[in-house]
N, C-alpha and C. Protein backbone atom coordinates (compact mmCIF):
# COMPACT_ATOMS: atom_id res chain seq x y z
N UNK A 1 157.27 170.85 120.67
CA UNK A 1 156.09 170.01 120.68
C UNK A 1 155.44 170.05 119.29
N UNK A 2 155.34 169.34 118.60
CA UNK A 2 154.65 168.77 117.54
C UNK A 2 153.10 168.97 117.77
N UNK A 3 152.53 169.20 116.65
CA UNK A 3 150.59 169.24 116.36
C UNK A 3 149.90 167.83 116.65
N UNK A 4 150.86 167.29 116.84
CA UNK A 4 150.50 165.13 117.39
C UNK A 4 150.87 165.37 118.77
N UNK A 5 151.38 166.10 119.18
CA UNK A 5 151.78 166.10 120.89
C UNK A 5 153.14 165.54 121.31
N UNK A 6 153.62 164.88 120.33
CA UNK A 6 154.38 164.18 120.78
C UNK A 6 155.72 165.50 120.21
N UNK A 7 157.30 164.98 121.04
CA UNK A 7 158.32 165.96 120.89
C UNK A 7 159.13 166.26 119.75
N UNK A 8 159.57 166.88 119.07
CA UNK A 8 160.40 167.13 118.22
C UNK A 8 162.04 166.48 117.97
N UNK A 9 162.16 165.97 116.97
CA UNK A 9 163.11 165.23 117.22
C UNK A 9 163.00 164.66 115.98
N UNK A 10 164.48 164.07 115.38
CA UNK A 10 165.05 163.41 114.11
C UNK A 10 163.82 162.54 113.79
N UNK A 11 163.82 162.38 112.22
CA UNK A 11 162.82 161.64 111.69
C UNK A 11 161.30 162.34 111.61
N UNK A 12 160.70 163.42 112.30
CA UNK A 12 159.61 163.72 112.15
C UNK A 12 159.30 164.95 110.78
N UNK A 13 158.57 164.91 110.48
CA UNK A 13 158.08 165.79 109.38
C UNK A 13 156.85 166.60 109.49
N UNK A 14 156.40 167.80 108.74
CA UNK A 14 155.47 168.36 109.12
C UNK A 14 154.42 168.29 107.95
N UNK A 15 153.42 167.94 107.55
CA UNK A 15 152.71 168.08 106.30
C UNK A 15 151.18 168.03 106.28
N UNK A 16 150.29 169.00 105.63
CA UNK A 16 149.16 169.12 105.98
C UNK A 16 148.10 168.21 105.04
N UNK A 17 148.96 167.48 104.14
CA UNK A 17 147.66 166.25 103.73
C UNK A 17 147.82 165.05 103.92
N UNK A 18 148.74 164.57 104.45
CA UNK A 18 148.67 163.14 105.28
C UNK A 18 148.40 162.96 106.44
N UNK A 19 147.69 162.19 107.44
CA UNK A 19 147.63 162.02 108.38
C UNK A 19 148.76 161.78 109.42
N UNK A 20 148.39 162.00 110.68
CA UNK A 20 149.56 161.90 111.61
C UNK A 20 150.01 160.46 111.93
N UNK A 21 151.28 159.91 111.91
CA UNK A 21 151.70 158.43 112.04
C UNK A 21 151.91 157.95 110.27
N UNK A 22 151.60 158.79 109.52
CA UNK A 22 152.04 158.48 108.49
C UNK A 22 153.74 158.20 108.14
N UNK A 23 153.59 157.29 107.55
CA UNK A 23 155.27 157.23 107.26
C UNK A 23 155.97 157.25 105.81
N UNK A 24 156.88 157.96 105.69
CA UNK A 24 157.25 158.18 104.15
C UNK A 24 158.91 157.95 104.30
N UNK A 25 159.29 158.10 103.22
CA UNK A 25 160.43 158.21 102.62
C UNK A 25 160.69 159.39 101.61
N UNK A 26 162.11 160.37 101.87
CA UNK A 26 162.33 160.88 100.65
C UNK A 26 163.62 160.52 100.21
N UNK A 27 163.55 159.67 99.15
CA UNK A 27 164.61 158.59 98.26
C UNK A 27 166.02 159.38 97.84
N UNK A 28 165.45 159.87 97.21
CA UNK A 28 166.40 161.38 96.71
C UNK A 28 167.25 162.17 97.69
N UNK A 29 166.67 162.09 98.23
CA UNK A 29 167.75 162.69 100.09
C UNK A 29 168.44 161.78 100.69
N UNK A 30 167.41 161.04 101.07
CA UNK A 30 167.68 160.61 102.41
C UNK A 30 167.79 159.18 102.15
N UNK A 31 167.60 158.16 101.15
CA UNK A 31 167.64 157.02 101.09
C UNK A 31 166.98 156.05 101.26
N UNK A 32 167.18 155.13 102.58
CA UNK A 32 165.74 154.18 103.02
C UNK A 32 165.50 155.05 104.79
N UNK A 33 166.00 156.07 104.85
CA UNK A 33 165.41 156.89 105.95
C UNK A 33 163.98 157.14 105.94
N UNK A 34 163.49 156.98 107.37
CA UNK A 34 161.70 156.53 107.66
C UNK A 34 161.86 158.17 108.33
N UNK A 35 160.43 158.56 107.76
CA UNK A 35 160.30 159.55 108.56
C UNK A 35 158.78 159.61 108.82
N UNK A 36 158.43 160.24 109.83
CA UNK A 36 156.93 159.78 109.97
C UNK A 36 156.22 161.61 110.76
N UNK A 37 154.91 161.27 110.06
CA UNK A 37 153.91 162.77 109.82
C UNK A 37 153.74 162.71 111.18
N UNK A 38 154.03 164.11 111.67
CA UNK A 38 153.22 164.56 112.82
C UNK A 38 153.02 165.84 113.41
N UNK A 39 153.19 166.71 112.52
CA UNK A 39 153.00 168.11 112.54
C UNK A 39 152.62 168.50 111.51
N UNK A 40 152.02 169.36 111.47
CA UNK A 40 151.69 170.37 110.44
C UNK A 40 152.32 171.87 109.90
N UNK A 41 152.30 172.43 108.90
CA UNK A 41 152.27 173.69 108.88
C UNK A 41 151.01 174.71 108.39
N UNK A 42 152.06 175.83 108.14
CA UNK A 42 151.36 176.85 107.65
C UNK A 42 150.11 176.98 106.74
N UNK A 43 149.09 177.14 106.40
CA UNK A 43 147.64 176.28 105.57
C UNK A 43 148.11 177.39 104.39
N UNK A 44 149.03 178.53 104.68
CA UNK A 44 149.32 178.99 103.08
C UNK A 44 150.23 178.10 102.50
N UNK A 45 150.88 177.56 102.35
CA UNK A 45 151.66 176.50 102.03
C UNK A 45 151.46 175.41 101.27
N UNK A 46 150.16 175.10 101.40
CA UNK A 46 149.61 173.98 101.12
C UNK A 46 149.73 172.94 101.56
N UNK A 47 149.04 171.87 100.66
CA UNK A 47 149.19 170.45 100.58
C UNK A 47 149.90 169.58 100.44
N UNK A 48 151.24 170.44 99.05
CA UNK A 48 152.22 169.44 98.83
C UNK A 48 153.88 170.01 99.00
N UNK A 49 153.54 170.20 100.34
CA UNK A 49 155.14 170.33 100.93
C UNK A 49 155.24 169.66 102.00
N UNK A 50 156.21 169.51 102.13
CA UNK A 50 156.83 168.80 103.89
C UNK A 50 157.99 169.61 104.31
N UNK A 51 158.03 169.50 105.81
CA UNK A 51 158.80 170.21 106.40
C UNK A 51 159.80 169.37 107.23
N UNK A 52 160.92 169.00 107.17
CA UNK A 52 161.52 168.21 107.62
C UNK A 52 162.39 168.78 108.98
N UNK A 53 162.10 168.05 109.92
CA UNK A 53 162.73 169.08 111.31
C UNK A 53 164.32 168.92 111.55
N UNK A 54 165.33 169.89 111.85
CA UNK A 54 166.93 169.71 111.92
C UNK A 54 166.96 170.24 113.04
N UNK A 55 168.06 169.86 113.73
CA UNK A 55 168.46 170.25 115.04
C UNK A 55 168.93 171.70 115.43
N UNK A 56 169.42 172.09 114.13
CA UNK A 56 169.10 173.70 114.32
C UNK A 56 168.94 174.28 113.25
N UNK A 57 169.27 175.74 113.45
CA UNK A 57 168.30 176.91 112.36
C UNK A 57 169.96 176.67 111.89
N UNK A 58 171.19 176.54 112.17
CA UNK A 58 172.64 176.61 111.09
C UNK A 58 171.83 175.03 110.28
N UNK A 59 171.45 174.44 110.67
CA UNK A 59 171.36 172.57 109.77
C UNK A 59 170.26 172.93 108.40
N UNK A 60 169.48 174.01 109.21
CA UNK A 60 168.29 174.31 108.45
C UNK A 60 168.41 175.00 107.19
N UNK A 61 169.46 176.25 107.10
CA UNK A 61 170.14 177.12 106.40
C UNK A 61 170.68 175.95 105.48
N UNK A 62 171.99 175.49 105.92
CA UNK A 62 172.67 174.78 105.52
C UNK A 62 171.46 173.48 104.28
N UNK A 63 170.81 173.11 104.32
CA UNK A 63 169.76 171.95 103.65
C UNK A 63 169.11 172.75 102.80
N UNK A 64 168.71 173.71 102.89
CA UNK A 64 168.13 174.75 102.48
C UNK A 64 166.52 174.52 101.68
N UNK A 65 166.17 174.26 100.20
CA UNK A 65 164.74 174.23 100.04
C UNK A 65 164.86 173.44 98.85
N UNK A 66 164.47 171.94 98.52
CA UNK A 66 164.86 171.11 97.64
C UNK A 66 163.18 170.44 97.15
N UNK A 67 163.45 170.20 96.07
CA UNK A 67 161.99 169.41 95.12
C UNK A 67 162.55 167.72 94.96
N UNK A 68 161.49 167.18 95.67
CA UNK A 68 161.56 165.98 95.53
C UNK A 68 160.49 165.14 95.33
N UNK A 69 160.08 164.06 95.41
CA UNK A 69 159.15 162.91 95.53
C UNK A 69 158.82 162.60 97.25
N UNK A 70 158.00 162.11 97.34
CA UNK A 70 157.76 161.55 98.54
C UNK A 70 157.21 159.85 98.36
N UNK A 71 157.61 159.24 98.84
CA UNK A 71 157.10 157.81 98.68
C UNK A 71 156.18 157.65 99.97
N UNK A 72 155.11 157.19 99.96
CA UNK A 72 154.24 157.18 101.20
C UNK A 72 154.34 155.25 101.56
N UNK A 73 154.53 154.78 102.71
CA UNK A 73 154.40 153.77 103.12
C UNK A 73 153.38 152.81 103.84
N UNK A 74 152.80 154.07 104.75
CA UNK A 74 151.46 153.39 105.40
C UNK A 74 151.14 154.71 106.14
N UNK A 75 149.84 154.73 106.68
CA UNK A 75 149.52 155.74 107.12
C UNK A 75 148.49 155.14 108.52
């Protein structure tokens, strides 16, 4: 369960300075893949990370911790 209520699942992201229903892109990864805000994390973490959710902790390992851009679309 997600900090929006709604379930966990492909496409969602976690990030604590955009609002929830926000929708972004990360270009550099993922292409014209939509992914949209609805969780949060950790408040040590900050502002400018995102957490991108994988189907498991091997997908998670495997992707591991990358610097990118975020393109924001609408919020």
């Amino acid at each position: 369960m997600t900090a929006a209520g709604t379930g966990v699942r492909e496409g969602v992201i976690a990030n604590n300075l955009l609002p929830f229903g926000t929708k972004v892109r990360l270009p550099e990864i993922y292409g014209d893949k939509i992914f949209v805000v609805e969780d949060r994390m950790n408040s040590r973490v900050g502002y400018y990370h995102v957490d991108i959710w994988l189907p498991s902790y091997r997908d998670a390992l495997n992707f591991g911790s990358k610097r990118t851009y975020i393109e924001v679309l609408e919020n």
